[in-house]
C-alpha atoms as a PDB file:
ATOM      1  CA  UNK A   1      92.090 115.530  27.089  1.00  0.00           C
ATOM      2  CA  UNK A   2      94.591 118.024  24.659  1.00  0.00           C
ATOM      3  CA  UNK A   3      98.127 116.593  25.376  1.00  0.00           C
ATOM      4  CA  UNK A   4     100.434 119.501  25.478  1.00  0.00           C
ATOM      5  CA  UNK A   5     102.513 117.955  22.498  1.00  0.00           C
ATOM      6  CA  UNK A   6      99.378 118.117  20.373  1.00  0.00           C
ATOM      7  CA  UNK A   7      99.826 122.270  20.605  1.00  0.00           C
ATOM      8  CA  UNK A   8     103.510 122.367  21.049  1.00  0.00           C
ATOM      9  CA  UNK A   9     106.732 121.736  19.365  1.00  0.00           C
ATOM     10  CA  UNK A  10     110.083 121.579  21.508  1.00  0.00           C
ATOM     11  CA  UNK A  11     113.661 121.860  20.608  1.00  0.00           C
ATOM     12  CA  UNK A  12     116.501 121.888  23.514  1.00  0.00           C
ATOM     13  CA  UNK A  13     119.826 122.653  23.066  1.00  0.00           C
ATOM     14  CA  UNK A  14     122.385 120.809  24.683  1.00  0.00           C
ATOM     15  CA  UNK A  15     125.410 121.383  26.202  1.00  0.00           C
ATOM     16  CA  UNK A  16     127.460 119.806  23.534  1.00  0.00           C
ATOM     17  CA  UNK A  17     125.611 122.208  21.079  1.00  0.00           C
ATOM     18  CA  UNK A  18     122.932 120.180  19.497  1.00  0.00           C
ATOM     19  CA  UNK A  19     119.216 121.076  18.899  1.00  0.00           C
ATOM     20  CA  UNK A  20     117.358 117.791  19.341  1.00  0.00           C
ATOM     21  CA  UNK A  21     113.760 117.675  19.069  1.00  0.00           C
ATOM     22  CA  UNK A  22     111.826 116.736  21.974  1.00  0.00           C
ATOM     23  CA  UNK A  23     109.072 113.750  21.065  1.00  0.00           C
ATOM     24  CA  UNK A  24     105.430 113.925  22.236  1.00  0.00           C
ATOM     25  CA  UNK A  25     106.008 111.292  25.370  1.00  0.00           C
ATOM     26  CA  UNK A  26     108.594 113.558  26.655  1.00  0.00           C
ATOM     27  CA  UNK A  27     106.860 116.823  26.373  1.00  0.00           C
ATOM     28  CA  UNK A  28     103.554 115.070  27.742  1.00  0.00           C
ATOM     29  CA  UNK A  29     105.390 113.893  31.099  1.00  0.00           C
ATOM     30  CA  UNK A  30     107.506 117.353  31.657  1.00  0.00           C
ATOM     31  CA  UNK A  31     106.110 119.748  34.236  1.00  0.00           C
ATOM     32  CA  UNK A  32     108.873 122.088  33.285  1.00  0.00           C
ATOM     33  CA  UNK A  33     108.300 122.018  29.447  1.00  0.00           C
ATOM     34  CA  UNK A  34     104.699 122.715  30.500  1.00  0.00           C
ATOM     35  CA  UNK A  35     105.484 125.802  32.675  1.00  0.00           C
ATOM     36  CA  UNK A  36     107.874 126.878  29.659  1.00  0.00           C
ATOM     37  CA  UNK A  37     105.230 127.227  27.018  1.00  0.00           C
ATOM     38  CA  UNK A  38     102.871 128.792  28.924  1.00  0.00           C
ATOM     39  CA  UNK A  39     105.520 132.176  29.498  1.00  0.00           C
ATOM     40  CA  UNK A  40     105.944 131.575  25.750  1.00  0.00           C
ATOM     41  CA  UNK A  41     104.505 133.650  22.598  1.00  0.00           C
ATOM     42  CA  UNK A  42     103.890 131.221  19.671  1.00  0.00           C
ATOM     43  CA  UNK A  43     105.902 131.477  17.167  1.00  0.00           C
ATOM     44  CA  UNK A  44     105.254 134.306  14.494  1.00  0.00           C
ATOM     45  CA  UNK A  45     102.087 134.601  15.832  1.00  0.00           C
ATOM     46  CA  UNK A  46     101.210 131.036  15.201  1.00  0.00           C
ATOM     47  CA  UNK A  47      97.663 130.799  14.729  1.00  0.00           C
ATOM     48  CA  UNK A  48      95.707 128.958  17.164  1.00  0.00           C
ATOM     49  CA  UNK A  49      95.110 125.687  14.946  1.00  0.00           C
ATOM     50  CA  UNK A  50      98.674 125.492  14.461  1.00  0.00           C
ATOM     51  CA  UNK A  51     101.140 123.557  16.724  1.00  0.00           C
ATOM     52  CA  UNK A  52     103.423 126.475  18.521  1.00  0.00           C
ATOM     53  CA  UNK A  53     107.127 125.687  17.833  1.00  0.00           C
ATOM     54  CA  UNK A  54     109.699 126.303  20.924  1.00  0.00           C
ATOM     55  CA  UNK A  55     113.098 126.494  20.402  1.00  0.00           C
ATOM     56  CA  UNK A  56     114.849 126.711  24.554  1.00  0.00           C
ATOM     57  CA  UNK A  57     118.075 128.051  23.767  1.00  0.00           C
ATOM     58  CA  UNK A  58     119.154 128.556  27.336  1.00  0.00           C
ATOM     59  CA  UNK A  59     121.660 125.246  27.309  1.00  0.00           C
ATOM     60  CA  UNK A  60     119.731 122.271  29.646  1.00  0.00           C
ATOM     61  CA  UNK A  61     122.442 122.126  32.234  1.00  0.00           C
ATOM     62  CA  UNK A  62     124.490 118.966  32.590  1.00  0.00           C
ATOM     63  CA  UNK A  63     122.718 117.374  29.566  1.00  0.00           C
ATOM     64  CA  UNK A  64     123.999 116.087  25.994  1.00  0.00           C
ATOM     65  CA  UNK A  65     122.305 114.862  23.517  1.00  0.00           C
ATOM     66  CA  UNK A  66     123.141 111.443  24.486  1.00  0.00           C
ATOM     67  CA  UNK A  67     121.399 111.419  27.830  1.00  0.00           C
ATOM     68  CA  UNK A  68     118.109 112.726  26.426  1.00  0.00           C
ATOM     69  CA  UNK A  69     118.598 109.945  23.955  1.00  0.00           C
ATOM     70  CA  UNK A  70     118.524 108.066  26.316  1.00  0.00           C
ATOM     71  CA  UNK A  71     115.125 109.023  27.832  1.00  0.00           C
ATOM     72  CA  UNK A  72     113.760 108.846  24.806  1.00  0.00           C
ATOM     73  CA  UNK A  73     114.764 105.154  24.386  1.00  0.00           C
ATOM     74  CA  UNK A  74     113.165 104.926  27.644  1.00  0.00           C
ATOM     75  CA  UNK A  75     109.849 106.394  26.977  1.00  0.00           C
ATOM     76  CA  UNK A  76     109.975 104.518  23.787  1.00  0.00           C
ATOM     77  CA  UNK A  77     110.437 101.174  25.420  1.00  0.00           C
ATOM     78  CA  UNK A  78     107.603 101.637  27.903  1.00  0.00           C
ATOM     79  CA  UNK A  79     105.243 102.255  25.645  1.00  0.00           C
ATOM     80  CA  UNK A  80     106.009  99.472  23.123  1.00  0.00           C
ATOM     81  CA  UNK A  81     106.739  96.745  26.465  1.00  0.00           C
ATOM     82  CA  UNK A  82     103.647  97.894  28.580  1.00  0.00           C
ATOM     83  CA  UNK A  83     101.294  99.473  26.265  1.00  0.00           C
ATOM     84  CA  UNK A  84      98.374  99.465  28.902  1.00  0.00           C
ATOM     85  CA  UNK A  85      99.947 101.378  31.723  1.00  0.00           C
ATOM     86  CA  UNK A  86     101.248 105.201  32.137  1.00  0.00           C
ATOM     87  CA  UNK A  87     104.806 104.998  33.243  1.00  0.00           C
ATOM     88  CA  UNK A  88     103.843 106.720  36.551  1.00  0.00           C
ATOM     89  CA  UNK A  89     101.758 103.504  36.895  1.00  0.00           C
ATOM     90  CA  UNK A  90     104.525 100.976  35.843  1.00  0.00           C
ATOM     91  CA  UNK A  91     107.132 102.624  37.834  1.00  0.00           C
ATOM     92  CA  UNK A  92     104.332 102.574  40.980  1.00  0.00           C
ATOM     93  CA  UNK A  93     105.017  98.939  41.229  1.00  0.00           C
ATOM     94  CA  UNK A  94     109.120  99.042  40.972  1.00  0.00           C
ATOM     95  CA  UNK A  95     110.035  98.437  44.515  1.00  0.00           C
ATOM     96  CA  UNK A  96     112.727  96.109  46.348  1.00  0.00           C
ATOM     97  CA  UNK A  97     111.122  93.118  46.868  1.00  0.00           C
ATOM     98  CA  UNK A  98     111.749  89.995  48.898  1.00  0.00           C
ATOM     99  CA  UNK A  99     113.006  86.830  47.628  1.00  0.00           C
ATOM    100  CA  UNK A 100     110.667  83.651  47.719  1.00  0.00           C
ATOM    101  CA  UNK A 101     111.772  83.034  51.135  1.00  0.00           C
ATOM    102  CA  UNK A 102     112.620  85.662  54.128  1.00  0.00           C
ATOM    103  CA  UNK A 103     116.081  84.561  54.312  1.00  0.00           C
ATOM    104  CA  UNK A 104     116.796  85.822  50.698  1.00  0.00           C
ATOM    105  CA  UNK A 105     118.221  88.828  49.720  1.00  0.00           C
ATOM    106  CA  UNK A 106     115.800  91.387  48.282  1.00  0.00           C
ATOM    107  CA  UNK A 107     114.579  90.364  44.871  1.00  0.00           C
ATOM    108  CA  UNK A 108     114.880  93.589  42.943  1.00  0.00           C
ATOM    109  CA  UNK A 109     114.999  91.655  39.072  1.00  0.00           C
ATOM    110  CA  UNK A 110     111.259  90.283  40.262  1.00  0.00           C
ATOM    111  CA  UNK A 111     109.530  93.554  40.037  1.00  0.00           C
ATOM    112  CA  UNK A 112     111.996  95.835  37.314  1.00  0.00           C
ATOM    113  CA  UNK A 113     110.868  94.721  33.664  1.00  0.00           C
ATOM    114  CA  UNK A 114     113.513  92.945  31.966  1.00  0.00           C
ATOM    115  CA  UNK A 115     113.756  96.079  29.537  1.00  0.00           C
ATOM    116  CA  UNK A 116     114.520  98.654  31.822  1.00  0.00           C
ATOM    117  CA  UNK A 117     117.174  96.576  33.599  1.00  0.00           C
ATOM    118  CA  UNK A 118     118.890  95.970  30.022  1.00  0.00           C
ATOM    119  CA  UNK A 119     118.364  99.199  29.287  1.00  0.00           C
ATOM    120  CA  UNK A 120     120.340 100.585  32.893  1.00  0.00           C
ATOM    121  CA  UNK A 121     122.885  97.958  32.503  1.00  0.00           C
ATOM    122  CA  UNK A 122     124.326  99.142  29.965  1.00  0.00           C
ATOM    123  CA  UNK A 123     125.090 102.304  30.611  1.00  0.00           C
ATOM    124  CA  UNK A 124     128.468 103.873  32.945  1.00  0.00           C
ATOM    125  CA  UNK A 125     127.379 105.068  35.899  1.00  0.00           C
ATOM    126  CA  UNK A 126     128.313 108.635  35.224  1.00  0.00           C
ATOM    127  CA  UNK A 127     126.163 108.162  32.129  1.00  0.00           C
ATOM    128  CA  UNK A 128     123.443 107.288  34.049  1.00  0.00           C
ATOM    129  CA  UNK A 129     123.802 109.509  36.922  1.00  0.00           C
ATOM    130  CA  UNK A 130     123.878 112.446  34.705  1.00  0.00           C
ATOM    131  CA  UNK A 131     121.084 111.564  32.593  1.00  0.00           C
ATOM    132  CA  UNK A 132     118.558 110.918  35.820  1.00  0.00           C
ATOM    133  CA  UNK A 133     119.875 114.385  36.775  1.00  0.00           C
ATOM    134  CA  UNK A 134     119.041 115.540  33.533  1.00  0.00           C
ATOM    135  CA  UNK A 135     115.400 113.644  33.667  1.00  0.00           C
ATOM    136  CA  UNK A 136     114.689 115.234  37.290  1.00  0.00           C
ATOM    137  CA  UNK A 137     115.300 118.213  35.490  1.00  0.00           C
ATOM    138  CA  UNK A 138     112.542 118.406  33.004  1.00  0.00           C
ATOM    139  CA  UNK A 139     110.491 116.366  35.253  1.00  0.00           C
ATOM    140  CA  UNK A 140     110.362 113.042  33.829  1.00  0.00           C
ATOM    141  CA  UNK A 141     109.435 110.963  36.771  1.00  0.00           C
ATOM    142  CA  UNK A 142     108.422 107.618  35.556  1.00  0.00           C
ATOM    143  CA  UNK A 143     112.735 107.438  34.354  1.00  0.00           C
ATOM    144  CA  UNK A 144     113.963 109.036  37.625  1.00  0.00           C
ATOM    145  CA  UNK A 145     111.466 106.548  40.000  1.00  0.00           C
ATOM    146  CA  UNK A 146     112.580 103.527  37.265  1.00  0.00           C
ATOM    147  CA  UNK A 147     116.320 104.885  37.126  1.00  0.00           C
ATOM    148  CA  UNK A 148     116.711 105.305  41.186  1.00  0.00           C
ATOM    149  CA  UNK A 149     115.308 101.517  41.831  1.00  0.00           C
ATOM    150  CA  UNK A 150     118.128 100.186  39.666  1.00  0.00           C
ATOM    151  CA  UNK A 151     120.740 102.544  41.479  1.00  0.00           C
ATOM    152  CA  UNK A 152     119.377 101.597  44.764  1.00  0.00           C
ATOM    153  CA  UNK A 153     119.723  97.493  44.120  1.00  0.00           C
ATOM    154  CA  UNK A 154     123.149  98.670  42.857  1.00  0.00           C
ATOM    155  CA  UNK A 155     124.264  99.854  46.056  1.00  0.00           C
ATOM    156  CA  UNK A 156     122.726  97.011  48.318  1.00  0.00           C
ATOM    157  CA  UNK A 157     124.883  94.309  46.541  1.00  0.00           C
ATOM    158  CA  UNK A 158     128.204  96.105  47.809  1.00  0.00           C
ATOM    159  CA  UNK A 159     129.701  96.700  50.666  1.00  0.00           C
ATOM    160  CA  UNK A 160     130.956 100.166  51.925  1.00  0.00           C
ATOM    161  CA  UNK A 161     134.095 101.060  49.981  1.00  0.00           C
ATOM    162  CA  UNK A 162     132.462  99.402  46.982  1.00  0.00           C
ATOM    163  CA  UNK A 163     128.973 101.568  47.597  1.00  0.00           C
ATOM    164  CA  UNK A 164     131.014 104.559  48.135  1.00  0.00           C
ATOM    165  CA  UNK A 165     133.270 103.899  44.976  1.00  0.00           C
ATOM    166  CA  UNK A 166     129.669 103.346  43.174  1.00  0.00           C
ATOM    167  CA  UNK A 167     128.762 106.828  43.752  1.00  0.00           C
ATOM    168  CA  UNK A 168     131.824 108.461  43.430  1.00  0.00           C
ATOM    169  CA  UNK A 169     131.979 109.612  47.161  1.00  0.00           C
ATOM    170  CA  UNK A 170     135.477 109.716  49.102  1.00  0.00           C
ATOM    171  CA  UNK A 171     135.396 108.760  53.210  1.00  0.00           C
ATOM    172  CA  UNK A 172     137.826 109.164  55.094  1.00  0.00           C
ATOM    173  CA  UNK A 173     139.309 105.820  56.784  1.00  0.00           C
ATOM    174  CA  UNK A 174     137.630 106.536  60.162  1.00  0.00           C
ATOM    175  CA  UNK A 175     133.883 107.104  58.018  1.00  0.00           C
ATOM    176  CA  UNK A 176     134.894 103.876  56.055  1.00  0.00           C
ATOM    177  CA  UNK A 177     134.893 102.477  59.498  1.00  0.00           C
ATOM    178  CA  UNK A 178     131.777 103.676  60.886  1.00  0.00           C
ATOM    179  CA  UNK A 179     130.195 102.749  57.604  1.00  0.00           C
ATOM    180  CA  UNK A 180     131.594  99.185  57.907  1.00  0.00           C
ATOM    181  CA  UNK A 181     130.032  99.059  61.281  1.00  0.00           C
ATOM    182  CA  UNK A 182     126.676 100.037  60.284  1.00  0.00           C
ATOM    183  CA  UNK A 183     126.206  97.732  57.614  1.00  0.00           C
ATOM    184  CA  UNK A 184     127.318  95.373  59.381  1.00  0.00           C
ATOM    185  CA  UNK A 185     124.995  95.545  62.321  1.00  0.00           C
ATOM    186  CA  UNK A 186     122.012  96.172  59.479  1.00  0.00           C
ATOM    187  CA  UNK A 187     123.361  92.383  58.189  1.00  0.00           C
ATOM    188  CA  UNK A 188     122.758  91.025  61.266  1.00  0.00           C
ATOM    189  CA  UNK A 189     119.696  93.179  61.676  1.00  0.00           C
ATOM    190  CA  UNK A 190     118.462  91.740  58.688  1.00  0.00           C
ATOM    191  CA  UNK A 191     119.494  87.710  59.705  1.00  0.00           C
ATOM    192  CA  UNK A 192     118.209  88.217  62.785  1.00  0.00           C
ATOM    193  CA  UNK A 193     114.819  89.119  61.783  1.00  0.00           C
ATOM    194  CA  UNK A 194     115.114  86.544  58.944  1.00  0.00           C
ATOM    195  CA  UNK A 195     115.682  83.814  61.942  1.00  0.00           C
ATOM    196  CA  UNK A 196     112.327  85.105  63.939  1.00  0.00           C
ATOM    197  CA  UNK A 197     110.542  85.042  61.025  1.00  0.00           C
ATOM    198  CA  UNK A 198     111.356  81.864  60.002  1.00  0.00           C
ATOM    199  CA  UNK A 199     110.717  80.174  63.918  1.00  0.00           C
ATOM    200  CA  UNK A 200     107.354  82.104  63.672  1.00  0.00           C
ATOM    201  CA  UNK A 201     106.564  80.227  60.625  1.00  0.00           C
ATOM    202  CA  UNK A 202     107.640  76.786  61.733  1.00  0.00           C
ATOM    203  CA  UNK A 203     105.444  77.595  65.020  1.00  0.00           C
ATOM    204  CA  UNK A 204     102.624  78.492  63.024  1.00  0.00           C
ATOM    205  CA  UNK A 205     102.867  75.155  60.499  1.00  0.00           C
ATOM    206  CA  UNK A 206     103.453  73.523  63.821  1.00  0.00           C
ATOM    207  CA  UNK A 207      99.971  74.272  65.489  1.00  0.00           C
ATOM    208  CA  UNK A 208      98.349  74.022  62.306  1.00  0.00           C
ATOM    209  CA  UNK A 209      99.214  70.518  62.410  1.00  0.00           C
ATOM    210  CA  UNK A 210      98.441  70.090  66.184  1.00  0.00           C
ATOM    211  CA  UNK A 211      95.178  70.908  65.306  1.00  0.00           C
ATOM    212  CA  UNK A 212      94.689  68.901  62.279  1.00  0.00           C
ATOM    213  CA  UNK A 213      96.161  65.869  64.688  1.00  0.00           C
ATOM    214  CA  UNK A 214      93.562  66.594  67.004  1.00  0.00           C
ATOM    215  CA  UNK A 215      90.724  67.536  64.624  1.00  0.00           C
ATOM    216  CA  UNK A 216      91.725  63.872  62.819  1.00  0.00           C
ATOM    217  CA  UNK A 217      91.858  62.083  66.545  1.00  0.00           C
ATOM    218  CA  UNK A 218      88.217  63.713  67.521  1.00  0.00           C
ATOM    219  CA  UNK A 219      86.678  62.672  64.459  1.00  0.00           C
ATOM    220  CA  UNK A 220      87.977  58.519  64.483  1.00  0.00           C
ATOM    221  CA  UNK A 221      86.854  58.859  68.234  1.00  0.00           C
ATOM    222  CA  UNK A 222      83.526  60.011  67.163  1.00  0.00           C
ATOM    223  CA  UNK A 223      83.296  57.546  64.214  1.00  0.00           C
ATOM    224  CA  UNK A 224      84.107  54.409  66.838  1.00  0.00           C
ATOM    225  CA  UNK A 225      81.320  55.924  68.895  1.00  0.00           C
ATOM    226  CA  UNK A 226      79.088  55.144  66.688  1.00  0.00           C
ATOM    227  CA  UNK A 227      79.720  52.204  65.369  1.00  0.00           C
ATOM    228  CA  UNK A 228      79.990  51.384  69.045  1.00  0.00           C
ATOM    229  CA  UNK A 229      76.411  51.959  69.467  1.00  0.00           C
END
């Protein structure tokens, strides 16, 4: 397989003016960078042997240098932390999990690697928000998939005001309300099926040791049988 950064060389500009040059994970993952080079005349008349070199002058909207730095750290990161997977394969197994028990909250930490939630923390929101914007952009899924995950858990720790602070919205006091009123009734949604779950499992261990009980009683009988004889 020819990786498209093995025949092409990108430069974006930014919003904030700078030409940054793209590296080969990015240009590998991006659809759009893809699509771009093949409307493209090489260079000069670049021979075929010779990598073409792109310079897309038309500004990436809502992106600075920053946030495609910090895709590249990204990229960068996966590939040193989890050498043996694509990042459409690690970020295939980023989902909300479950705590050890059904009455926990959703264990998010237990399936993000440790360097992607660093990575997330550490960045404002608006940084973030703009650079997943600016990833969904080009097309590089494995940060928007990763990105979204962390957002996501974000959210599900907070309550309404706090969630709709989190993404910058503005509700009125009587959406406030309704949004109060669904989460709550998704809280007790959520206890409520923690509670069955729970009695289903204590009815389950319960027969399992009804039977053993009687499994344990049959056999002694069986044994004084036939000693009996």
């Amino acid at each position: 397989m020819v990786f498209l950064s093995q025949k092409c060389i990108f430069s974006l500009v930014t919003q904030d003016n700078s030409e940054v040059v793209v590296p080969a994970d990015f240009v590998d993952q991006s659809e759009m960078l893809s699509n771009y080079a093949k409307t493209q005349p090489q260079e000069n008349g670049a021979e075929e042997e010779q990598q073409a070199k792109f310079v897309m002058t038309d500004k990436a909207p809502f992106t600075n240098k920053f946030h495609l730095e910090m895709i590249f750290e990204f990229l960068r990161l996966y590939k040193r932390e989890q050498p043996h997977e694509t990042p459409e394969e690690g970020a295939s197994d980023v989902r909300l999990g479950k705590g050890e028990s059904n009455s926990e909250e959703p264990n998010f930490e237990s399936t993000m690697p440790e360097w992607a939630l660093d990575l997330f923390s550490k960045q404002s929101k608006n940084d973030l928000f703009l650079t997943m914007n600016s990833a969904n952009y080009f097309g590089i899924g494995s940060f928007v998939t990763f990105s979204a995950a962390f957002v996501c858990f974000q959210i599900m720790k907070k309550g309404a005001e706090e969630a709709a602070e989190y993404l910058n919205l503005e509700l009125d006091p009587n959406s406030a309300e309704e949004m109060r009123k669904i989460m709550g009734e998704m809280g007790e949604a959520r206890e409520e099926q923690a509670k069955q779950e729970k009695a289903k499992e204590k009815k389950e261990k319960d027969e399992a040791r009804r039977r053993a009980e009687a499994e344990a009683r049959a056999a002694a009988e069986l044994e004084n049988e036939k000693e009996g004889e």
